[in-house]
Protein backbone atom coordinates (compact mmCIF):
# COMPACT_ATOMS: atom_id res chain seq x y z
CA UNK A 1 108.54 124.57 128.52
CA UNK A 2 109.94 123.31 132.08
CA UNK A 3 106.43 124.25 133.70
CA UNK A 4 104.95 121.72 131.57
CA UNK A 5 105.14 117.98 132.57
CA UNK A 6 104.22 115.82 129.52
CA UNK A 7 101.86 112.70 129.86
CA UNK A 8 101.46 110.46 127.55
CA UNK A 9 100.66 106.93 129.03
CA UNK A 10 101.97 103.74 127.07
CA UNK A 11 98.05 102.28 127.94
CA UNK A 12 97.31 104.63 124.75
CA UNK A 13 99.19 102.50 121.79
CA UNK A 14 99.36 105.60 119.78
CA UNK A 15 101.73 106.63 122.36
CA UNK A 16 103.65 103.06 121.62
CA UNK A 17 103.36 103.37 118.17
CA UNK A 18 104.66 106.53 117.47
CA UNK A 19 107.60 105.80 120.01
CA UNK A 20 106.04 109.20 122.05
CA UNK A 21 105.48 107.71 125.62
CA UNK A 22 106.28 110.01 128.42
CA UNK A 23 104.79 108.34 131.84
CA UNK A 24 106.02 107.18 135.57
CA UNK A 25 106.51 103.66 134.46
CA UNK A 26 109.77 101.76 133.96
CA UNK A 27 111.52 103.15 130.32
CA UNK A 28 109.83 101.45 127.29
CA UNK A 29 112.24 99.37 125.37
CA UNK A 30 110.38 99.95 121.83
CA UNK A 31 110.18 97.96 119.07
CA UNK A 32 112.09 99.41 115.62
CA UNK A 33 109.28 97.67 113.72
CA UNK A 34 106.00 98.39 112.64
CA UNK A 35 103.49 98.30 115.49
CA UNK A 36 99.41 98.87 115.41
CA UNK A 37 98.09 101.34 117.13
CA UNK A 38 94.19 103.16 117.05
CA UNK A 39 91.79 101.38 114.45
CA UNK A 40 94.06 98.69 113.16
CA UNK A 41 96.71 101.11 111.41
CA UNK A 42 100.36 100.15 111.41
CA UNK A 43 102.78 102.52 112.58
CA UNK A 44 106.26 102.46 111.37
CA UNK A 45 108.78 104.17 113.60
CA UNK A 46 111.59 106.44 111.30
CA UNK A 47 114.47 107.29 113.17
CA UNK A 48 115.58 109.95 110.64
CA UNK A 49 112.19 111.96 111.36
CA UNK A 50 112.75 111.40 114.94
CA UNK A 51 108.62 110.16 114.41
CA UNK A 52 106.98 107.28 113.41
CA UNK A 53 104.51 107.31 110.04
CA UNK A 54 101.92 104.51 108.18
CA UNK A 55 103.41 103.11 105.21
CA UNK A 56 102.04 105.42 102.13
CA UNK A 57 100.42 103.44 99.32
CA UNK A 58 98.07 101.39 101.12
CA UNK A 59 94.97 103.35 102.09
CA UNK A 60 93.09 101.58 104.81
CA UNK A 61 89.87 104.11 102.98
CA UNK A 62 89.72 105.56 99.51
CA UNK A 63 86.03 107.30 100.76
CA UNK A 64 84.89 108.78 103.59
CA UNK A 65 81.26 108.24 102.96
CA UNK A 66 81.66 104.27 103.08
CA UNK A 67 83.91 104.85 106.93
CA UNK A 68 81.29 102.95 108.70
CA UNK A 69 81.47 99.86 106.67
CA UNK A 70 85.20 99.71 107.29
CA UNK A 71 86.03 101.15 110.58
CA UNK A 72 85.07 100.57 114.25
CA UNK A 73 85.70 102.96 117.29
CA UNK A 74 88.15 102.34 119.38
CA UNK A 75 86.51 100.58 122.77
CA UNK A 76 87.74 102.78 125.94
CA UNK A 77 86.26 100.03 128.45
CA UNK A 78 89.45 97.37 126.91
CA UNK A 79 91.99 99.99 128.71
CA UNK A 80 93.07 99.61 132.13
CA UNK A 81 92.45 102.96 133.43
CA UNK A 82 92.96 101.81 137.02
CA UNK A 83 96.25 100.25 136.85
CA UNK A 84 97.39 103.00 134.65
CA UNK A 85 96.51 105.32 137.43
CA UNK A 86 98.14 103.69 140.33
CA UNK A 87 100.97 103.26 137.90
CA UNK A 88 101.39 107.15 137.28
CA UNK A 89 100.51 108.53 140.16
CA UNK A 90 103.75 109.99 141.57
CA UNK A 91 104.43 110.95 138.17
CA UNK A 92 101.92 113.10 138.06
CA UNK A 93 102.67 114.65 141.61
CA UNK A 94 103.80 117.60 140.81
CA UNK A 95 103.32 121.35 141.26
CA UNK A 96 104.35 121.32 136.53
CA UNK A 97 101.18 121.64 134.76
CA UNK A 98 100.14 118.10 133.93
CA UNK A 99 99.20 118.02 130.09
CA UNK A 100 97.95 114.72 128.04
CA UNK A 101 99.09 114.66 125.12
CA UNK A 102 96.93 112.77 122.62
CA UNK A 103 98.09 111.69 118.86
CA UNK A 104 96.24 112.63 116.42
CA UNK A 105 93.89 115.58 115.33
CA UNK A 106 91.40 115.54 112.60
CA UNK A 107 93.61 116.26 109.79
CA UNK A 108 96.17 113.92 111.04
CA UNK A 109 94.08 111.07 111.63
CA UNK A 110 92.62 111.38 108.00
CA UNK A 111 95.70 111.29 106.46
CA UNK A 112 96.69 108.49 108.28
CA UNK A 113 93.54 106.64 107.23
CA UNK A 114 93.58 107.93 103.70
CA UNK A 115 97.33 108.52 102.46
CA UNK A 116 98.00 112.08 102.00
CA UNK A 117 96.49 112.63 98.69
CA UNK A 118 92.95 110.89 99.72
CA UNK A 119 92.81 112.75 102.61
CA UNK A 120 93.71 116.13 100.50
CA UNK A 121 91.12 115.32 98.07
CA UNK A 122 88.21 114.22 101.22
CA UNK A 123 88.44 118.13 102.14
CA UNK A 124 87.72 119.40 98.97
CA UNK A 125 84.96 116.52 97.76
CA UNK A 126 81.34 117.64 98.44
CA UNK A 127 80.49 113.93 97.52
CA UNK A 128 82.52 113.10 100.77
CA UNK A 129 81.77 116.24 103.53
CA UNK A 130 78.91 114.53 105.17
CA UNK A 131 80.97 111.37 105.47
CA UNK A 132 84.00 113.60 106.99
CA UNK A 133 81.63 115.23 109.21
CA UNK A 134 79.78 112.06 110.44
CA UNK A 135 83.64 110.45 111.09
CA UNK A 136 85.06 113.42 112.91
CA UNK A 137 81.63 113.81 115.28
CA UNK A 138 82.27 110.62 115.96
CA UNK A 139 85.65 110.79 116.64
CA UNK A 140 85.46 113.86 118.68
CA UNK A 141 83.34 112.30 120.62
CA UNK A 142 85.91 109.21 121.33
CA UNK A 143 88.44 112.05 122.32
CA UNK A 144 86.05 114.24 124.89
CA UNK A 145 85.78 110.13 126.34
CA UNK A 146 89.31 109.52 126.86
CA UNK A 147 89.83 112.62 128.04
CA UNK A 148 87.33 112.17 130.51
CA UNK A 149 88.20 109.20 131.89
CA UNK A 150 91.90 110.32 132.25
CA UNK A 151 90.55 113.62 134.01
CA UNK A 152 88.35 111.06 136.53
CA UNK A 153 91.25 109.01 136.95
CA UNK A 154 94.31 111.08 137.11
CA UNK A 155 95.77 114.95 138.08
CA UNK A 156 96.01 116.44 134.24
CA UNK A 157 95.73 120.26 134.35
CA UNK A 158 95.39 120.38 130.78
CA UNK A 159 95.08 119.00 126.93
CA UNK A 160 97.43 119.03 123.83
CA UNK A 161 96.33 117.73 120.35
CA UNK A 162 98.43 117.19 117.38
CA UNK A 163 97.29 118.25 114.37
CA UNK A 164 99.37 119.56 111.67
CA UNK A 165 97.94 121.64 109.35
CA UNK A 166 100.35 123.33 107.21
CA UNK A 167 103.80 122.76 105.49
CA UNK A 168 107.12 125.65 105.25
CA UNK A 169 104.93 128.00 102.72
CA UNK A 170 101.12 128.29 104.02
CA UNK A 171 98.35 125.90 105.23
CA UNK A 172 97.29 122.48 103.41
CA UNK A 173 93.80 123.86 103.20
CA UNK A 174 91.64 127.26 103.11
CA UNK A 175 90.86 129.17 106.38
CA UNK A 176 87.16 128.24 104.97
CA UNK A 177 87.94 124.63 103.99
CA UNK A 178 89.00 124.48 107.54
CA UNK A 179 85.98 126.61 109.14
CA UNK A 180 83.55 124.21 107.32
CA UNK A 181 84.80 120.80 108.44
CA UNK A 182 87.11 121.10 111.14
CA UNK A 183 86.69 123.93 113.49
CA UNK A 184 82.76 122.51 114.65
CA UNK A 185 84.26 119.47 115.43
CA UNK A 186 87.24 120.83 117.68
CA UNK A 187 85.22 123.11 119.08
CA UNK A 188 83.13 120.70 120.70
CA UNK A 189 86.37 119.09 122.36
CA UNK A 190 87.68 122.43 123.76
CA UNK A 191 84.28 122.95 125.10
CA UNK A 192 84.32 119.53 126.89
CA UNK A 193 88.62 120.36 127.95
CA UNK A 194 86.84 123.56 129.33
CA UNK A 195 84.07 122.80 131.12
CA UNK A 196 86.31 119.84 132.88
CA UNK A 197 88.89 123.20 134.30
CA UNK A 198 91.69 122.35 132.08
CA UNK A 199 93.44 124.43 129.25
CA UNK A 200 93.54 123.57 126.05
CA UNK A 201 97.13 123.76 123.59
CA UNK A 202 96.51 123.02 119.67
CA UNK A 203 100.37 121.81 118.24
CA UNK A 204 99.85 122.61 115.18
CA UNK A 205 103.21 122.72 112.72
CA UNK A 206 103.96 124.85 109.22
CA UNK A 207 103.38 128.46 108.03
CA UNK A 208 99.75 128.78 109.62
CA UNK A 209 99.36 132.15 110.32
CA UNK A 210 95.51 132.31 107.61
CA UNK A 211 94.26 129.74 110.01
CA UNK A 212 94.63 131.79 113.00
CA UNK A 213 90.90 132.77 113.14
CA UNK A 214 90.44 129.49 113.00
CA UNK A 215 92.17 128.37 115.69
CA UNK A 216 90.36 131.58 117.68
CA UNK A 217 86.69 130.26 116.57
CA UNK A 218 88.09 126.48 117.95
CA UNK A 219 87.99 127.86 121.47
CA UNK A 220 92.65 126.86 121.38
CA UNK A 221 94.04 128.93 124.74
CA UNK A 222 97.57 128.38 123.56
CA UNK A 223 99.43 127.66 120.09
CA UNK A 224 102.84 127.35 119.97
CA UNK A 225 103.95 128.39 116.13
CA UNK A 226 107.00 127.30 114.59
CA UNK A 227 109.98 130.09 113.53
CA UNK A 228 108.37 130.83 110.35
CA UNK A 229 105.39 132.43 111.06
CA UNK A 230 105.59 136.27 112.39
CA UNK A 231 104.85 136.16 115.78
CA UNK A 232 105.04 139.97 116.41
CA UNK A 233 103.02 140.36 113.45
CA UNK A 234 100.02 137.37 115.00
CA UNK A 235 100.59 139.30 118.73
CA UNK A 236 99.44 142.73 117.14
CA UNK A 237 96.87 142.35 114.79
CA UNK A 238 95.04 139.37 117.78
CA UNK A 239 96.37 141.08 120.82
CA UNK A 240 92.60 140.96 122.07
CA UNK A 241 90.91 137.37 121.29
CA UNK A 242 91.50 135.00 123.84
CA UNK A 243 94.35 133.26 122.11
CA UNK A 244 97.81 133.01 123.48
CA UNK A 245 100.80 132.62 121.19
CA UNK A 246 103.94 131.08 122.50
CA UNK A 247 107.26 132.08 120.87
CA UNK A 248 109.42 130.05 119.99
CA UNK A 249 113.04 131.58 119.17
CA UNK A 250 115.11 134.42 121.17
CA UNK A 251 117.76 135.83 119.68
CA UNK A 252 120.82 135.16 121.52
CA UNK A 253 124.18 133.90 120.65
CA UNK A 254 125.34 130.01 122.15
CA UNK A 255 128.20 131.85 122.98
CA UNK A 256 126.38 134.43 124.81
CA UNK A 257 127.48 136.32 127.76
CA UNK A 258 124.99 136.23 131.20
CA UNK A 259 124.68 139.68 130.80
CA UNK A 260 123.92 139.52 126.75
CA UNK A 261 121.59 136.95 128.00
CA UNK A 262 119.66 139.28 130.03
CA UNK A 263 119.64 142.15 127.58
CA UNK A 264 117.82 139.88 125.16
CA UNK A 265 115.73 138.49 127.79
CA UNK A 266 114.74 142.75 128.37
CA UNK A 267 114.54 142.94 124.74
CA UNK A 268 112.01 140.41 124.53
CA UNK A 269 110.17 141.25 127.04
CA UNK A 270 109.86 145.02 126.17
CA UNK A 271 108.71 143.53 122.90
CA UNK A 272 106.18 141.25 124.19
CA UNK A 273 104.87 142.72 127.68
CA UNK A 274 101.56 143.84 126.31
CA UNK A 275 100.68 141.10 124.26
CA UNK A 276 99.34 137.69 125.09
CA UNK A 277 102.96 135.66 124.04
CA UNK A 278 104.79 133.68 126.38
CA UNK A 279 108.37 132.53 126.08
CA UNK A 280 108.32 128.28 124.67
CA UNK A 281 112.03 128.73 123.79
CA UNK A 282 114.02 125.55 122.57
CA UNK A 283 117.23 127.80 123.73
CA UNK A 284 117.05 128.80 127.11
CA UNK A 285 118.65 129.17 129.80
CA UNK A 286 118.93 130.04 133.42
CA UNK A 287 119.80 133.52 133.09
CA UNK A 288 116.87 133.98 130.36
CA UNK A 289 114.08 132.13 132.24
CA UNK A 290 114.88 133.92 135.63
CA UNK A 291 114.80 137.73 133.99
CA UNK A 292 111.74 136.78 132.34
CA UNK A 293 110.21 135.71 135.50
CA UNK A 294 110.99 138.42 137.50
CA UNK A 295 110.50 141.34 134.94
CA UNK A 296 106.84 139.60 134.14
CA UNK A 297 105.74 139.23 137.70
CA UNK A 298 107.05 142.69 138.44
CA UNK A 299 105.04 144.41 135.53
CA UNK A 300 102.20 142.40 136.27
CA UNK A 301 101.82 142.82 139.67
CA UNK A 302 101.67 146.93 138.82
């Protein structure tokens, strides 16, 4: 995680919102109550969740086919892409891999617009898929823009979206709900995040490991699952699509010792060497990171 350096400019009111700005301009004294960001919707921030939510009970659409009488695209030309580039520019001078992170994915954005049981039902409505697909082409398309312009103005190596889709036991919908209505329209961004030379990183929470093929047939380089899937399990049975995993836990004691540290660092690695995984650990440290490094780079370079 300290390769990456996360940028997510405050001209994107998402990012202001959902209290989730991470830029080179002076620190953001947000507001604790409800702000507006994309399309109208009103964000409130919940400092419990650490993450900021719109109020449930007051769905901005109750059916996707009617989404054009009710909603308008966000206009890209209102931002100030200049200034926000002069503004970052140091911040962005750096030899870390520069990665925009944008709020939200498809699933994410419907239930924002819908409430979650609206946007549960859209996926499963056949009286609403050509209204979901019409809205996400659409949307996609406002992504691959913003993307783009960010690209033209500013050193970003790479792309993350945010897109939930699962809770602690399994996914919120099938592996073919999800083939049907989501995966085209992804697709068509990680094409675009490809063809500018950047990588592309899907964040993409709960116990998702159906979905995997998925996320392979969405063109994702790198997911980053939480603790409760089986990584060792994902690493073996899709050790050859081009899909990295990254792992998130090692197992090593606070109170470790350096040199328990670097026997499970060697454990790991042993584990992992021949697999596309790469270490995202929430508990590292020094001695970890720097036996990873040089064990990797002297296995790879044989």
């Amino acid at each position: 995680m300290c390769d990456v350096n996360v940028f997510r400019p405050r001209m994107h009111p998402d990012n202001v919102a959902a209290h989730l700005i991470f830029d080179g301009e002076p620190i953001y004294q947000y507001q604790t109550d409800t702000m507006e960001g994309w399309f109208g919707l009103k964000w409130k921030y919940v400092p419990v969740a650490g993450g900021s939510t719109v109020e449930p009970g007051h769905p901005m659409i109750e059916d996707m086919s009617e989404w054009k009488s009710i909603l308008t695209m966000p206009n890209l030309d209102d931002m100030d892409w200049e200034s926000m580039a002069a503004n970052n520019k140091e911040y962005l001078n750096t030899s870390q891999h520069n990665q925009l992170g944008i709020l939200s994915g498809f699933w994410e954005r419907l239930i924002s617009l819908m409430d979650m049981e609206g946007a549960a039902m859209a996926m499963i409505d056949e009286d609403q898929e050509e209204g979901l697909h019409s809205f996400f082409d659409q949307y996609a398309d406002l992504l691959i823009d913003y993307i783009g312009r960010m690209k033209k103005y500013c050193d970003i190596d790479g792309v993350l979206i945010h897109d939930d889709w699962g809770h602690q036991n399994g996914p919120f919908f099938s592996l073919d709900t999800a083939m049907n209505l989501l995966i085209p329209h992804l697709r068509k961004i990680t094409d675009a995040v490809h063809e500018m030379g950047m990588y592309f990183e899907l964040h993409s929470c709960g116990k998702n490991e159906a979905l995997v093929p998925a996320y392979i047939a969405a063109g994702v380089d790198l997911w980053c699952p939480q603790v409760i899937n089986n990584v060792e399990i994902l690493a073996e049975k899709y050790k050859d699509p081009p899909i990295t995993f990254g792992m998130q836990g090692i197992d090593v004691a606070p109170d470790a010792t350096e040199d328990e540290q670097r026997k499970a660092a060697e454990k790991w690695f042993d584990t992992f060497k021949n697999y596309r995984v790469i270490p995202a650990f929430m508990n590292s440290t020094p001695v970890i990171s720097s036996t990873l490094y040089k064990l990797s780079r002297e296995y790879y370079m044989e």
